[in-house]
PDB file of N, CA and C in Angstrom:
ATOM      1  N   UNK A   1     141.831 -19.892-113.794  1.00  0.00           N
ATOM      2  CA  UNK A   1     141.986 -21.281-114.092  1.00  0.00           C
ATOM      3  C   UNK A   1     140.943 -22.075-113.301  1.00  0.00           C
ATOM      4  N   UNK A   2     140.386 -23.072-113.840  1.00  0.00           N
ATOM      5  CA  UNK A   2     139.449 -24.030-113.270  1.00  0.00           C
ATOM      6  C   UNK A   2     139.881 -24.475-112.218  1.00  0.00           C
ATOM      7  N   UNK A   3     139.624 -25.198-111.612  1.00  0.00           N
ATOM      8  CA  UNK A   3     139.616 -25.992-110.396  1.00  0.00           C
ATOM      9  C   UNK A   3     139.681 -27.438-111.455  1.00  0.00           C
ATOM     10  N   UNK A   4     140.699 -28.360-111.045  1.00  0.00           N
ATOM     11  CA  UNK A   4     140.588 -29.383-111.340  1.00  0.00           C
ATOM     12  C   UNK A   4     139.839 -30.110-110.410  1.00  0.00           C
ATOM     13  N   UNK A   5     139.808 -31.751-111.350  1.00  0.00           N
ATOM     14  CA  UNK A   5     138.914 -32.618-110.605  1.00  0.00           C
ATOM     15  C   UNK A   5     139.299 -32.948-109.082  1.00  0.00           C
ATOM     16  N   UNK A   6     140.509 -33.313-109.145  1.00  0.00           N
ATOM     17  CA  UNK A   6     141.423 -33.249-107.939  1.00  0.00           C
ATOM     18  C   UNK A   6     140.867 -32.661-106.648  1.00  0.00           C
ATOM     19  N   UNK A   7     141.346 -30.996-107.780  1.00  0.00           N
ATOM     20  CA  UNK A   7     141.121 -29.780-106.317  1.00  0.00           C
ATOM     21  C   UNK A   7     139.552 -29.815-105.935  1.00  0.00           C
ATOM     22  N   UNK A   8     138.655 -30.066-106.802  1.00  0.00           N
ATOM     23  CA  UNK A   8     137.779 -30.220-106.248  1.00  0.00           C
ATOM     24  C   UNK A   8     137.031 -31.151-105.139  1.00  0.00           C
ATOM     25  N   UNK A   9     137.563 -32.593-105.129  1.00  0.00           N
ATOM     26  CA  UNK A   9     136.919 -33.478-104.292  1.00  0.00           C
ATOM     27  C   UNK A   9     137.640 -33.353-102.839  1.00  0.00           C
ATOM     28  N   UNK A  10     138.860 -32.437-102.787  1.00  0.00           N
ATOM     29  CA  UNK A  10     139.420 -32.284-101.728  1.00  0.00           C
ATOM     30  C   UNK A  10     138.868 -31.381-100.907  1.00  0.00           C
ATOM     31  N   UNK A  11     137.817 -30.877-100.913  1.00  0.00           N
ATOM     32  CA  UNK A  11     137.227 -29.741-100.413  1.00  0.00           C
ATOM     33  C   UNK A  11     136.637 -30.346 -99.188  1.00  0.00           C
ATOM     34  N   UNK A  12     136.643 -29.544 -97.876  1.00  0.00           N
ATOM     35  CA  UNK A  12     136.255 -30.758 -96.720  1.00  0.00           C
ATOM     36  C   UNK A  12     134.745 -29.841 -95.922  1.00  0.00           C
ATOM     37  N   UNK A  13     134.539 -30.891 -95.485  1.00  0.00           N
ATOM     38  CA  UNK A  13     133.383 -31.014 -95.369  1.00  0.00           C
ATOM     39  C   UNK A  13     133.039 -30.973 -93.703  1.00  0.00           C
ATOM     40  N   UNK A  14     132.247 -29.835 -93.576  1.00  0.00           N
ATOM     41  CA  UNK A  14     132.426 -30.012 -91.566  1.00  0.00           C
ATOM     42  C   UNK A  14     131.430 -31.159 -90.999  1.00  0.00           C
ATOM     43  N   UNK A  15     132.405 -31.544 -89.886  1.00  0.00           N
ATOM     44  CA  UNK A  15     131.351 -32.469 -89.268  1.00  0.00           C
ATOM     45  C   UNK A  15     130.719 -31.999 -88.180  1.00  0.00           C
ATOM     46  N   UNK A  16     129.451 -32.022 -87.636  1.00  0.00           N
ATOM     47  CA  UNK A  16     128.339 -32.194 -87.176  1.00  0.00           C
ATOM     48  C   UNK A  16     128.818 -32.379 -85.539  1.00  0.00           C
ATOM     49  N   UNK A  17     129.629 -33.730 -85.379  1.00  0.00           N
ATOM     50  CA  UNK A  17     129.413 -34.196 -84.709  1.00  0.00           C
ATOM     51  C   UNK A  17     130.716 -33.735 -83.630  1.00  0.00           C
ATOM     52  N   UNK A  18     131.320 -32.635 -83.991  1.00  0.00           N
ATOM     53  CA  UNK A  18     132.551 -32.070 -83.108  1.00  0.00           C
ATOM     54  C   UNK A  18     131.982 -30.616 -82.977  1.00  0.00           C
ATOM     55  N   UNK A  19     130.881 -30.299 -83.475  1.00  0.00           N
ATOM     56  CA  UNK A  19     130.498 -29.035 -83.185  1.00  0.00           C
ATOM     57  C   UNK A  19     129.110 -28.989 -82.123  1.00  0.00           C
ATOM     58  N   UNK A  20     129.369 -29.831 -81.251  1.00  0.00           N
ATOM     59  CA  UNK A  20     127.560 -29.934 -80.846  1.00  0.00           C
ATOM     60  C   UNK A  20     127.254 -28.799 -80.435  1.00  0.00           C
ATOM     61  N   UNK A  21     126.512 -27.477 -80.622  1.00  0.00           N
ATOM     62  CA  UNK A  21     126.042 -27.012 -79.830  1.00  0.00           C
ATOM     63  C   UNK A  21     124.438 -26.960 -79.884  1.00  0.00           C
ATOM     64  N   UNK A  22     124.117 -25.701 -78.577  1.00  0.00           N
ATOM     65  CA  UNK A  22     122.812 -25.483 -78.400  1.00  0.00           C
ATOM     66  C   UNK A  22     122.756 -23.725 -78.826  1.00  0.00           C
ATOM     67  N   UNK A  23     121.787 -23.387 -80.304  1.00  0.00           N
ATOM     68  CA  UNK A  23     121.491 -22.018 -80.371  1.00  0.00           C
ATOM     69  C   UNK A  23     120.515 -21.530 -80.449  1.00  0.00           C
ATOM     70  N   UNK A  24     120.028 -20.653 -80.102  1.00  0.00           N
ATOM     71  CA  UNK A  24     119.146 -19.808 -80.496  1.00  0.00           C
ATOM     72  C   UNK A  24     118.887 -18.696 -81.553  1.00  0.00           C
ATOM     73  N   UNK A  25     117.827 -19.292 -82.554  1.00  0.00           N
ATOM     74  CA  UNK A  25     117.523 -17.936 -83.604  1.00  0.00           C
ATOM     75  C   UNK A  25     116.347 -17.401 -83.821  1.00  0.00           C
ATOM     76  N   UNK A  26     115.781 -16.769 -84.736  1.00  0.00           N
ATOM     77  CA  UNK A  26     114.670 -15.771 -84.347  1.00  0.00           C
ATOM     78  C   UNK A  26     114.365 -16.139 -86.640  1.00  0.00           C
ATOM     79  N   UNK A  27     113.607 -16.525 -86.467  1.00  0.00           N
ATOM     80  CA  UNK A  27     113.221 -17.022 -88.082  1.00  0.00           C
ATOM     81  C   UNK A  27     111.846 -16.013 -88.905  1.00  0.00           C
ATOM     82  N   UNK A  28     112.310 -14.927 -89.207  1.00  0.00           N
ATOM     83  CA  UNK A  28     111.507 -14.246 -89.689  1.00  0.00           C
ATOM     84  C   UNK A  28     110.457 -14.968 -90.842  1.00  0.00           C
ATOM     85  N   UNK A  29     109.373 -15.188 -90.275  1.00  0.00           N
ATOM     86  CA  UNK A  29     108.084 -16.026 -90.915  1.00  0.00           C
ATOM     87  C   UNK A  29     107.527 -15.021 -91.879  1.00  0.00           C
ATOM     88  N   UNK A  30     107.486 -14.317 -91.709  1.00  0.00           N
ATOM     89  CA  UNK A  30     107.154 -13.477 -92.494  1.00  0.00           C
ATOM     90  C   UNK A  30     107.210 -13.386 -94.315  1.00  0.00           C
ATOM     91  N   UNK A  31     108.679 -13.676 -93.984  1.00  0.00           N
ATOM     92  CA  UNK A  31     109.363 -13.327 -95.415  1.00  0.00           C
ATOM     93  C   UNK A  31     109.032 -14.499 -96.464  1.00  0.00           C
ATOM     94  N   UNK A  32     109.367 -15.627 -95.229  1.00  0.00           N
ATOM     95  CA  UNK A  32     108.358 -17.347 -95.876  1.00  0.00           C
ATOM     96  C   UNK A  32     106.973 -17.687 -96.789  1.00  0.00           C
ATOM     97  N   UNK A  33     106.326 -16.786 -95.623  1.00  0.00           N
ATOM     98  CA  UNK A  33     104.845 -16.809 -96.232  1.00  0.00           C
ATOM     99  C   UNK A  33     104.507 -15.526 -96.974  1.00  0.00           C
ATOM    100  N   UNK A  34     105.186 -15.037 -97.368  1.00  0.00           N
ATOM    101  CA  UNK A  34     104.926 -13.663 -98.519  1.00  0.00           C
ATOM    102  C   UNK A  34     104.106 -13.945 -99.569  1.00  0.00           C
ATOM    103  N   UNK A  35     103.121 -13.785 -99.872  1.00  0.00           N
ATOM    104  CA  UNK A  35     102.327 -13.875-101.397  1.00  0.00           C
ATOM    105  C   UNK A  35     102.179 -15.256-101.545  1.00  0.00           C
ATOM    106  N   UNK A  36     101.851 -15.922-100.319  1.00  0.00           N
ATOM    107  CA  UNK A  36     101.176 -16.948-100.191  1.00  0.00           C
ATOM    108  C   UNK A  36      99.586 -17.345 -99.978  1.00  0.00           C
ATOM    109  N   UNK A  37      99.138 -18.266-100.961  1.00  0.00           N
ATOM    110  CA  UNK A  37      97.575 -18.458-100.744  1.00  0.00           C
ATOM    111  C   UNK A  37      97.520 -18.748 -99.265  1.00  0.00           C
ATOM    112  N   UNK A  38      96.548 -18.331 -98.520  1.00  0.00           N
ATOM    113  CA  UNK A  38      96.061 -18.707 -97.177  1.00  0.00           C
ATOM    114  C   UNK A  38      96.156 -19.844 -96.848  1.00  0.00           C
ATOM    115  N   UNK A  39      95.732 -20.961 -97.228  1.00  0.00           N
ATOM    116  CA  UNK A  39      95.321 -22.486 -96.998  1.00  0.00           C
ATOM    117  C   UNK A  39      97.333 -23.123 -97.139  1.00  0.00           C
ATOM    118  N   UNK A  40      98.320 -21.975 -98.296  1.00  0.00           N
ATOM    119  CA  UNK A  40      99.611 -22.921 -98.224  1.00  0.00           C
ATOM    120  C   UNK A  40     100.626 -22.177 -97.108  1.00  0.00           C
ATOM    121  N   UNK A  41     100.055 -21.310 -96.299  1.00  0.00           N
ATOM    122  CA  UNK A  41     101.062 -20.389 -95.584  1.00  0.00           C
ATOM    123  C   UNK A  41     101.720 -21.439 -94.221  1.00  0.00           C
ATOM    124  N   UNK A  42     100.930 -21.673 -94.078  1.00  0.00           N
ATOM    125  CA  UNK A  42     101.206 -22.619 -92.843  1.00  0.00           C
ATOM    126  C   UNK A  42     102.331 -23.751 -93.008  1.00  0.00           C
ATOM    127  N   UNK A  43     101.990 -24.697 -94.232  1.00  0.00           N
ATOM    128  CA  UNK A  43     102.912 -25.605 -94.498  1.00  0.00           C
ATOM    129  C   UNK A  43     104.202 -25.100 -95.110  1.00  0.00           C
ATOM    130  N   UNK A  44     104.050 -23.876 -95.545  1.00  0.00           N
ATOM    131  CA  UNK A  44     105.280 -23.230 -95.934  1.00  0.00           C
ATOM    132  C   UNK A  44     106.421 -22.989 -95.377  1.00  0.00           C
ATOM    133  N   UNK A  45     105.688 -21.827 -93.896  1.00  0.00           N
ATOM    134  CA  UNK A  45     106.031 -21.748 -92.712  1.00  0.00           C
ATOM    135  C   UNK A  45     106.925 -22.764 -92.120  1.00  0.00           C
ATOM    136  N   UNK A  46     106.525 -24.248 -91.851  1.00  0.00           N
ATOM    137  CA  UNK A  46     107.269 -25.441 -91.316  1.00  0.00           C
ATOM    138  C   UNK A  46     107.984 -25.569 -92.076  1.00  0.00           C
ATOM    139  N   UNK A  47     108.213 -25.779 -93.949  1.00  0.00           N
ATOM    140  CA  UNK A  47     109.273 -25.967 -94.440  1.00  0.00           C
ATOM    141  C   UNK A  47     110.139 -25.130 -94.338  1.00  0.00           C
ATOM    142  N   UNK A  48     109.884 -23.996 -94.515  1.00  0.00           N
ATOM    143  CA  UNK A  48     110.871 -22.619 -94.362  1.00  0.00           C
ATOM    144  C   UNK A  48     111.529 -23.216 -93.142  1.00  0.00           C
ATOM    145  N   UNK A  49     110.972 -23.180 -91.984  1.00  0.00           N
ATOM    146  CA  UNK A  49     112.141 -23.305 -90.623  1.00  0.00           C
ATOM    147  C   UNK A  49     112.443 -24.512 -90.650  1.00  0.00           C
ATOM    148  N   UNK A  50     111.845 -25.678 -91.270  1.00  0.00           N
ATOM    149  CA  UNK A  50     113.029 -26.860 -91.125  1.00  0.00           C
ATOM    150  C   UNK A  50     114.243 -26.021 -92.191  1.00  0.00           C
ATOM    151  N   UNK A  51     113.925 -25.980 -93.202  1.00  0.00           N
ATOM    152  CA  UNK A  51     114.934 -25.263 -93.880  1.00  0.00           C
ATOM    153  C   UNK A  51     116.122 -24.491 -93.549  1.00  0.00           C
ATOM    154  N   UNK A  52     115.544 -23.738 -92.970  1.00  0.00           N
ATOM    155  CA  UNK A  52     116.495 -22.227 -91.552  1.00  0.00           C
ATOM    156  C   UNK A  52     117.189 -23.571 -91.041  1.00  0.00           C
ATOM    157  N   UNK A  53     116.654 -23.848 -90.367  1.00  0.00           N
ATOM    158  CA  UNK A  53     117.776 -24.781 -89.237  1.00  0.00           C
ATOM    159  C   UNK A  53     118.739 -26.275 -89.931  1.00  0.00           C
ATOM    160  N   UNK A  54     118.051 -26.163 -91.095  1.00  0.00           N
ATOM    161  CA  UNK A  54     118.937 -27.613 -91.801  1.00  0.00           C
ATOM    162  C   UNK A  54     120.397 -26.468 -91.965  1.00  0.00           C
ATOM    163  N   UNK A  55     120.059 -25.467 -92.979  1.00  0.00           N
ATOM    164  CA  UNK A  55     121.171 -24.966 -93.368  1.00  0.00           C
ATOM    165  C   UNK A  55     122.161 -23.807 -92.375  1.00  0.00           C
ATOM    166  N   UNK A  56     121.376 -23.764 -90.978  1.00  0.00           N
ATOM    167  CA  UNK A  56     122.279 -22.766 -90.226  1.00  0.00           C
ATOM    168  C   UNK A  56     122.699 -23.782 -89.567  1.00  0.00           C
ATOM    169  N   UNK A  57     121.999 -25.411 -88.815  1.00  0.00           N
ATOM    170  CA  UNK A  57     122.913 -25.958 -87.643  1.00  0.00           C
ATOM    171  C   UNK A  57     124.085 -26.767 -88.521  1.00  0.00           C
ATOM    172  N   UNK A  58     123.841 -27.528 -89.662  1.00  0.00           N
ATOM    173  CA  UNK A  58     123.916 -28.529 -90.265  1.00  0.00           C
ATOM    174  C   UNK A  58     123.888 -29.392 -90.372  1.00  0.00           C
ATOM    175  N   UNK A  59     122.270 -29.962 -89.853  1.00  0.00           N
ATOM    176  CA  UNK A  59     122.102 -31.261 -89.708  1.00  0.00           C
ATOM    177  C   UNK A  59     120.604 -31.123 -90.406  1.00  0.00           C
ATOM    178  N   UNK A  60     120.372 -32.494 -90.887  1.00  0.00           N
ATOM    179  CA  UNK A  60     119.493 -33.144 -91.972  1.00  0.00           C
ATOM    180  C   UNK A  60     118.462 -33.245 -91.062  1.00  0.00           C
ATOM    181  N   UNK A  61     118.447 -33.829 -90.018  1.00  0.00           N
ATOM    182  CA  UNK A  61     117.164 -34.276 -89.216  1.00  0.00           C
ATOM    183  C   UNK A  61     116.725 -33.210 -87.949  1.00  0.00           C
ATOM    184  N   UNK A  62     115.440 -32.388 -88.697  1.00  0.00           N
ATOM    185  CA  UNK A  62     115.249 -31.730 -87.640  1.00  0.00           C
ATOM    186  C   UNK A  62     114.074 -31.968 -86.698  1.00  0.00           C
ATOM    187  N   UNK A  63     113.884 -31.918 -86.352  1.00  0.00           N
ATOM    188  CA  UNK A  63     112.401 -32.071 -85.147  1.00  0.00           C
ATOM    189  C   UNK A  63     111.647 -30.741 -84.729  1.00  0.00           C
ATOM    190  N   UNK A  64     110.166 -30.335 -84.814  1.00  0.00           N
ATOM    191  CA  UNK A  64     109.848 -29.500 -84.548  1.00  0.00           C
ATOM    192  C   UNK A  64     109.325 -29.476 -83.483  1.00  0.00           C
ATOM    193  N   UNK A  65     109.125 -28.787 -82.115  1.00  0.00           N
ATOM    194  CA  UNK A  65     108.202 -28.926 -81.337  1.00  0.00           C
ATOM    195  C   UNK A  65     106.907 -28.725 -81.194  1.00  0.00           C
ATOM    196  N   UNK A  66     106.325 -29.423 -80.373  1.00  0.00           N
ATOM    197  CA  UNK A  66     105.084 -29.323 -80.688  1.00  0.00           C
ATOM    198  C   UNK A  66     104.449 -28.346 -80.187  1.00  0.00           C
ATOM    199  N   UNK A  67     104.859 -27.735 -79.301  1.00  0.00           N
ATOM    200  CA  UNK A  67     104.552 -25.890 -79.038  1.00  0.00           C
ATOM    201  C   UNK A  67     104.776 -25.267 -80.252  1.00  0.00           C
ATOM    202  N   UNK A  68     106.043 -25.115 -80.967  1.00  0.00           N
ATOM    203  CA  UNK A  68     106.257 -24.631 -81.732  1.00  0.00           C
ATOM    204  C   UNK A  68     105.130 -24.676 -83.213  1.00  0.00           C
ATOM    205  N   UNK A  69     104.712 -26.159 -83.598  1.00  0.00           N
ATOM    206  CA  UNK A  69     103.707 -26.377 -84.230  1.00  0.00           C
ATOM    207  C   UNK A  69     102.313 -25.559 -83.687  1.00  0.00           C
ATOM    208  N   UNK A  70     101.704 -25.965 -82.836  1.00  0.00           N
ATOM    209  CA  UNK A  70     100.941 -25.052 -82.181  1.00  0.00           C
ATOM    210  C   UNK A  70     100.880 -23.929 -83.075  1.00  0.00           C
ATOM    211  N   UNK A  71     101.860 -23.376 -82.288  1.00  0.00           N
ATOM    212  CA  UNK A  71     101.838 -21.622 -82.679  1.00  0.00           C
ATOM    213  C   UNK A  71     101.805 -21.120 -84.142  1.00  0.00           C
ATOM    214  N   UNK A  72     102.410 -22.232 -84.949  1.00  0.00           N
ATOM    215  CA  UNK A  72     102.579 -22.088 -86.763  1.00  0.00           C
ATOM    216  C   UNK A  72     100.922 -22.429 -86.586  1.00  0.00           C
ATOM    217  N   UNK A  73     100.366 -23.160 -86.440  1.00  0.00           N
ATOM    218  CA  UNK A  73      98.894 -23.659 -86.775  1.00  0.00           C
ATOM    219  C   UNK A  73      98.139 -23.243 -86.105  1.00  0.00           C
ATOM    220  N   UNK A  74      98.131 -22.770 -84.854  1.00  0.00           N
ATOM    221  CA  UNK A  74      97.013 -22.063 -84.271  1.00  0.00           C
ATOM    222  C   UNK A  74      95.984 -23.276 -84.170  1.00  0.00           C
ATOM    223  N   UNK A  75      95.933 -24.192 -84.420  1.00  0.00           N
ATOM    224  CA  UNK A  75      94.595 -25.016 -84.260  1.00  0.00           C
ATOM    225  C   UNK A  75      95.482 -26.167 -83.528  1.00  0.00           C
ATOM    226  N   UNK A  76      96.495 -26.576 -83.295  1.00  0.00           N
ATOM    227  CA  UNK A  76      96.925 -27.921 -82.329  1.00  0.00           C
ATOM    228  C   UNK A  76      97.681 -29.036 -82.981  1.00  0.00           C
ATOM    229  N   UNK A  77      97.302 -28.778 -84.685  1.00  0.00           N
ATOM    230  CA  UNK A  77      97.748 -29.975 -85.194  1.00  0.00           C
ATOM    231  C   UNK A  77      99.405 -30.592 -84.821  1.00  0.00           C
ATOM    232  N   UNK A  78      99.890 -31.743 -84.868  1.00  0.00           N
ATOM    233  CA  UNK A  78     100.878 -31.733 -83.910  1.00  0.00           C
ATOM    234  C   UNK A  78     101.909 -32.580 -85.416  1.00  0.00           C
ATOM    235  N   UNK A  79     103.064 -32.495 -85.153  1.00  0.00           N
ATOM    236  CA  UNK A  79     104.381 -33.601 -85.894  1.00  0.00           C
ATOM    237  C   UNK A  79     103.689 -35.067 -85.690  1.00  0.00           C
ATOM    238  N   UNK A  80     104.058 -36.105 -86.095  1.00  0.00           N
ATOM    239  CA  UNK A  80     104.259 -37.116 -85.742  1.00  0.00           C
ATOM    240  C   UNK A  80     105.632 -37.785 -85.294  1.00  0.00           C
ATOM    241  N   UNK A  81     105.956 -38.153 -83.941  1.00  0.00           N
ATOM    242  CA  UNK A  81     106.831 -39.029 -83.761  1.00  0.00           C
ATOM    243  C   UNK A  81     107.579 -39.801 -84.826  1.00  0.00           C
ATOM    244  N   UNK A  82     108.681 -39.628 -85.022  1.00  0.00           N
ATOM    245  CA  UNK A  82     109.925 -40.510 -86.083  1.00  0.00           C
ATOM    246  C   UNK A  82     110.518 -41.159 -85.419  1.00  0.00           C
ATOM    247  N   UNK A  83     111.263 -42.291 -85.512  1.00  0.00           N
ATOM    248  CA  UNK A  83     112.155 -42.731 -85.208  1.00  0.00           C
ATOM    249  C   UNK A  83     113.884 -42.328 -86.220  1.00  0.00           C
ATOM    250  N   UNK A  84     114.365 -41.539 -85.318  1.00  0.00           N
ATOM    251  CA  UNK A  84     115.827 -40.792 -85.863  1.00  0.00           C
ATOM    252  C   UNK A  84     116.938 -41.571 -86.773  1.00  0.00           C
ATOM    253  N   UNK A  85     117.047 -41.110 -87.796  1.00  0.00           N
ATOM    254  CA  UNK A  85     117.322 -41.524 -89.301  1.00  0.00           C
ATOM    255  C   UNK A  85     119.140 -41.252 -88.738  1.00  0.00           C
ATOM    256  N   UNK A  86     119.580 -40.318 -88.051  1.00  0.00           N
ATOM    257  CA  UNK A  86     120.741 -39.692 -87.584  1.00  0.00           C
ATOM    258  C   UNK A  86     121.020 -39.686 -86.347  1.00  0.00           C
ATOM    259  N   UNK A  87     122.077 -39.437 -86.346  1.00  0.00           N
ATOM    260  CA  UNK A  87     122.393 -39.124 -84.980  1.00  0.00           C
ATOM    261  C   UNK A  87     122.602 -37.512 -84.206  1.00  0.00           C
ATOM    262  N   UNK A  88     122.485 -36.664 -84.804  1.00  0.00           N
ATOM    263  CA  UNK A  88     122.270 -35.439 -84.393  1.00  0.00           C
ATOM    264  C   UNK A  88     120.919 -35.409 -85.193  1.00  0.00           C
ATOM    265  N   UNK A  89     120.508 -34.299 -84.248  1.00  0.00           N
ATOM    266  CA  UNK A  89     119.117 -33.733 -84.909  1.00  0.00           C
ATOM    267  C   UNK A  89     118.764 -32.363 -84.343  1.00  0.00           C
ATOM    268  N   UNK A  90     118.251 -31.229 -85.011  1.00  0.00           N
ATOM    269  CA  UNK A  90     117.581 -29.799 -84.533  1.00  0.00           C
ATOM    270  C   UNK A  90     116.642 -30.083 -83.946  1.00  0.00           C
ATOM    271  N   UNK A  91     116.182 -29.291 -82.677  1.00  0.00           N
ATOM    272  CA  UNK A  91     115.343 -29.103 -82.189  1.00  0.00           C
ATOM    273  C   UNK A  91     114.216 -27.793 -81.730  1.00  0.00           C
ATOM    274  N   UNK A  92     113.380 -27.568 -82.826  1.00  0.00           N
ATOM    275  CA  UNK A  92     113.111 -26.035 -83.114  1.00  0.00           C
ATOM    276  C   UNK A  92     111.786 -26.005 -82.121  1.00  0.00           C
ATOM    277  N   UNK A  93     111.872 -24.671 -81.457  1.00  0.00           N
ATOM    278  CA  UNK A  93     111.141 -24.714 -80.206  1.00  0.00           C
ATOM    279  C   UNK A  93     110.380 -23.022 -80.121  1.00  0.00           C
ATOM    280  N   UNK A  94     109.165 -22.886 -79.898  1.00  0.00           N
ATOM    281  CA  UNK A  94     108.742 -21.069 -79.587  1.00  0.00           C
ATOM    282  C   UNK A  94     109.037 -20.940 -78.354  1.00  0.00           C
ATOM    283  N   UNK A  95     108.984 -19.535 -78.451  1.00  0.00           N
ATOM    284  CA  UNK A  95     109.646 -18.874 -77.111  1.00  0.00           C
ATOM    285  C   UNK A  95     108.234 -17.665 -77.241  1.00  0.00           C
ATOM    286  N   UNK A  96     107.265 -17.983 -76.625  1.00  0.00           N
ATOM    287  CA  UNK A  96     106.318 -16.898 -76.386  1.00  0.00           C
ATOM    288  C   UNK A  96     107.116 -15.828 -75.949  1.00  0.00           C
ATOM    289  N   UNK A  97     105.790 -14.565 -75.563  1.00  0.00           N
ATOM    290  CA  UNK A  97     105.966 -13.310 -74.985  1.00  0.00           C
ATOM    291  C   UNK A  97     107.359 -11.855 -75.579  1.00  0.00           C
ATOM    292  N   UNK A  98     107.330 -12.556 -77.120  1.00  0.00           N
ATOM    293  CA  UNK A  98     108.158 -11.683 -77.863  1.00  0.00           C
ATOM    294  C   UNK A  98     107.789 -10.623 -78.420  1.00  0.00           C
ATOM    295  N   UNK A  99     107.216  -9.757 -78.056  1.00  0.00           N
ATOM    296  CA  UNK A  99     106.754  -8.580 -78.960  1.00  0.00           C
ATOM    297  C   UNK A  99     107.732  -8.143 -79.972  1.00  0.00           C
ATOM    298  N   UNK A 100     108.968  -7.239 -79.594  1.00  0.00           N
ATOM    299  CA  UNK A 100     109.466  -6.510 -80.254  1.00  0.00           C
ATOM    300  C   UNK A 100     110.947  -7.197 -80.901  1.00  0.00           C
ATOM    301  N   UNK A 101     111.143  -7.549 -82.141  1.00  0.00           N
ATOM    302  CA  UNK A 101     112.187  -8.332 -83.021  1.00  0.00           C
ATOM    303  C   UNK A 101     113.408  -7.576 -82.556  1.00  0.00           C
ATOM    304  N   UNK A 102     113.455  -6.223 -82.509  1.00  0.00           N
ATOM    305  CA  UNK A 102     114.545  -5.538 -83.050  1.00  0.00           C
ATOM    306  C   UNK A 102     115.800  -6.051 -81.939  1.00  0.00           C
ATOM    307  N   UNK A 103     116.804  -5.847 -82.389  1.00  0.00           N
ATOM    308  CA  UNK A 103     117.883  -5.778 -81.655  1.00  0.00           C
ATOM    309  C   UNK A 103     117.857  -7.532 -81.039  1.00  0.00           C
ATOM    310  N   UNK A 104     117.434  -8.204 -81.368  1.00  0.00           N
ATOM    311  CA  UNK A 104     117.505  -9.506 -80.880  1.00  0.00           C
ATOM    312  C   UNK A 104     118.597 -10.346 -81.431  1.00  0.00           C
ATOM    313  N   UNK A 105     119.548 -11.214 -81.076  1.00  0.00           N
ATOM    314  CA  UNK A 105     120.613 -11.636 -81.429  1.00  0.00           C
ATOM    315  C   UNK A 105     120.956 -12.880 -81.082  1.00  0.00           C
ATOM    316  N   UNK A 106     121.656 -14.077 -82.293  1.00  0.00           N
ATOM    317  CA  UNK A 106     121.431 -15.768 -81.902  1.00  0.00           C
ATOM    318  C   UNK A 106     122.456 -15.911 -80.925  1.00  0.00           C
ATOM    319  N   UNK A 107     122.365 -16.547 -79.742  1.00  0.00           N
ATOM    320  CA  UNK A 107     123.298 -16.945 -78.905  1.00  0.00           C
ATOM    321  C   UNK A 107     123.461 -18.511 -79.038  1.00  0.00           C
ATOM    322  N   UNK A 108     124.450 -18.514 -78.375  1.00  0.00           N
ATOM    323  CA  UNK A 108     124.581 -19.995 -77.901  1.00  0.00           C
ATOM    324  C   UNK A 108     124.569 -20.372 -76.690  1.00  0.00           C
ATOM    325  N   UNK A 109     123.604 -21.528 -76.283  1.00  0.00           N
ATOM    326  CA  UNK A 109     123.103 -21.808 -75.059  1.00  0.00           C
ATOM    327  C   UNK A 109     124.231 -22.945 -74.657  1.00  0.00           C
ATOM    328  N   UNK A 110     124.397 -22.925 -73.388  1.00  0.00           N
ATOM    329  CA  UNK A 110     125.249 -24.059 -72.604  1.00  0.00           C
ATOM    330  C   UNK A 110     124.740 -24.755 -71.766  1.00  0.00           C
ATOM    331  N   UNK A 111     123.644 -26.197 -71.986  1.00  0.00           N
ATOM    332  CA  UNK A 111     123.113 -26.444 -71.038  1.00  0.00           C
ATOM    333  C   UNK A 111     124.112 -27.508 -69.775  1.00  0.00           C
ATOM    334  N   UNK A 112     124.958 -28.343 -70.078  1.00  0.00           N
ATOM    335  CA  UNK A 112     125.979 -28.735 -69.550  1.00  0.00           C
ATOM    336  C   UNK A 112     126.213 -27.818 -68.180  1.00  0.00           C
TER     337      UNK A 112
END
């Protein structure tokens, strides 16, 4: 049987703002830029991980760092400063000196 109109709008919706945390994940770039022209890998790359982090933290406004940019671009180009549309926002950051992926696992950080 369908779902009525009813049952449907009752469906709830998590909020953001009772879950704050701080995590860590590991965003296989790879898979992003697959059978990508050279010149679109890069911008791909940034959408892919705003992407990753819109749909794993659940929040709309993410922020990239500018290390993190760096390292997607290799040449420096940087974000531009926004002024925050929200009140939560991601904050996606590199973590040099990673060689080996395997066995790596997302935690949650407690800076408090």
């Amino acid at each position: 049987m369908a779902p009525t109109q009813k049952q449907a709008s009752k469906k709830r919706v998590r909020s953001a703002l009772k879950d704050v945390v701080t995590r860590e994940y590991t965003v296989h770039v790879q898979k992003l830029v697959r059978d990508k022209q050279f010149k679109k890998r890069t911008p791909t790359a940034i959408k892919g991980i705003i992407k990753f982090a819109q749909r794993h933290m659940g929040t709309k406004d993410v922020r990239i760092d500018p290390k993190l940019n760096e390292a997607v671009w290799a040449k420096g180009k940087r974000n531009d400063d926004e002024d925050a549309k929200e009140k939560l926002y991601t904050y996606a950051t590199h973590v040099p000196g990673i060689t080996n992926f395997h066995g790596l696992e997302n935690t949650v950080v407690d800076t408090e």
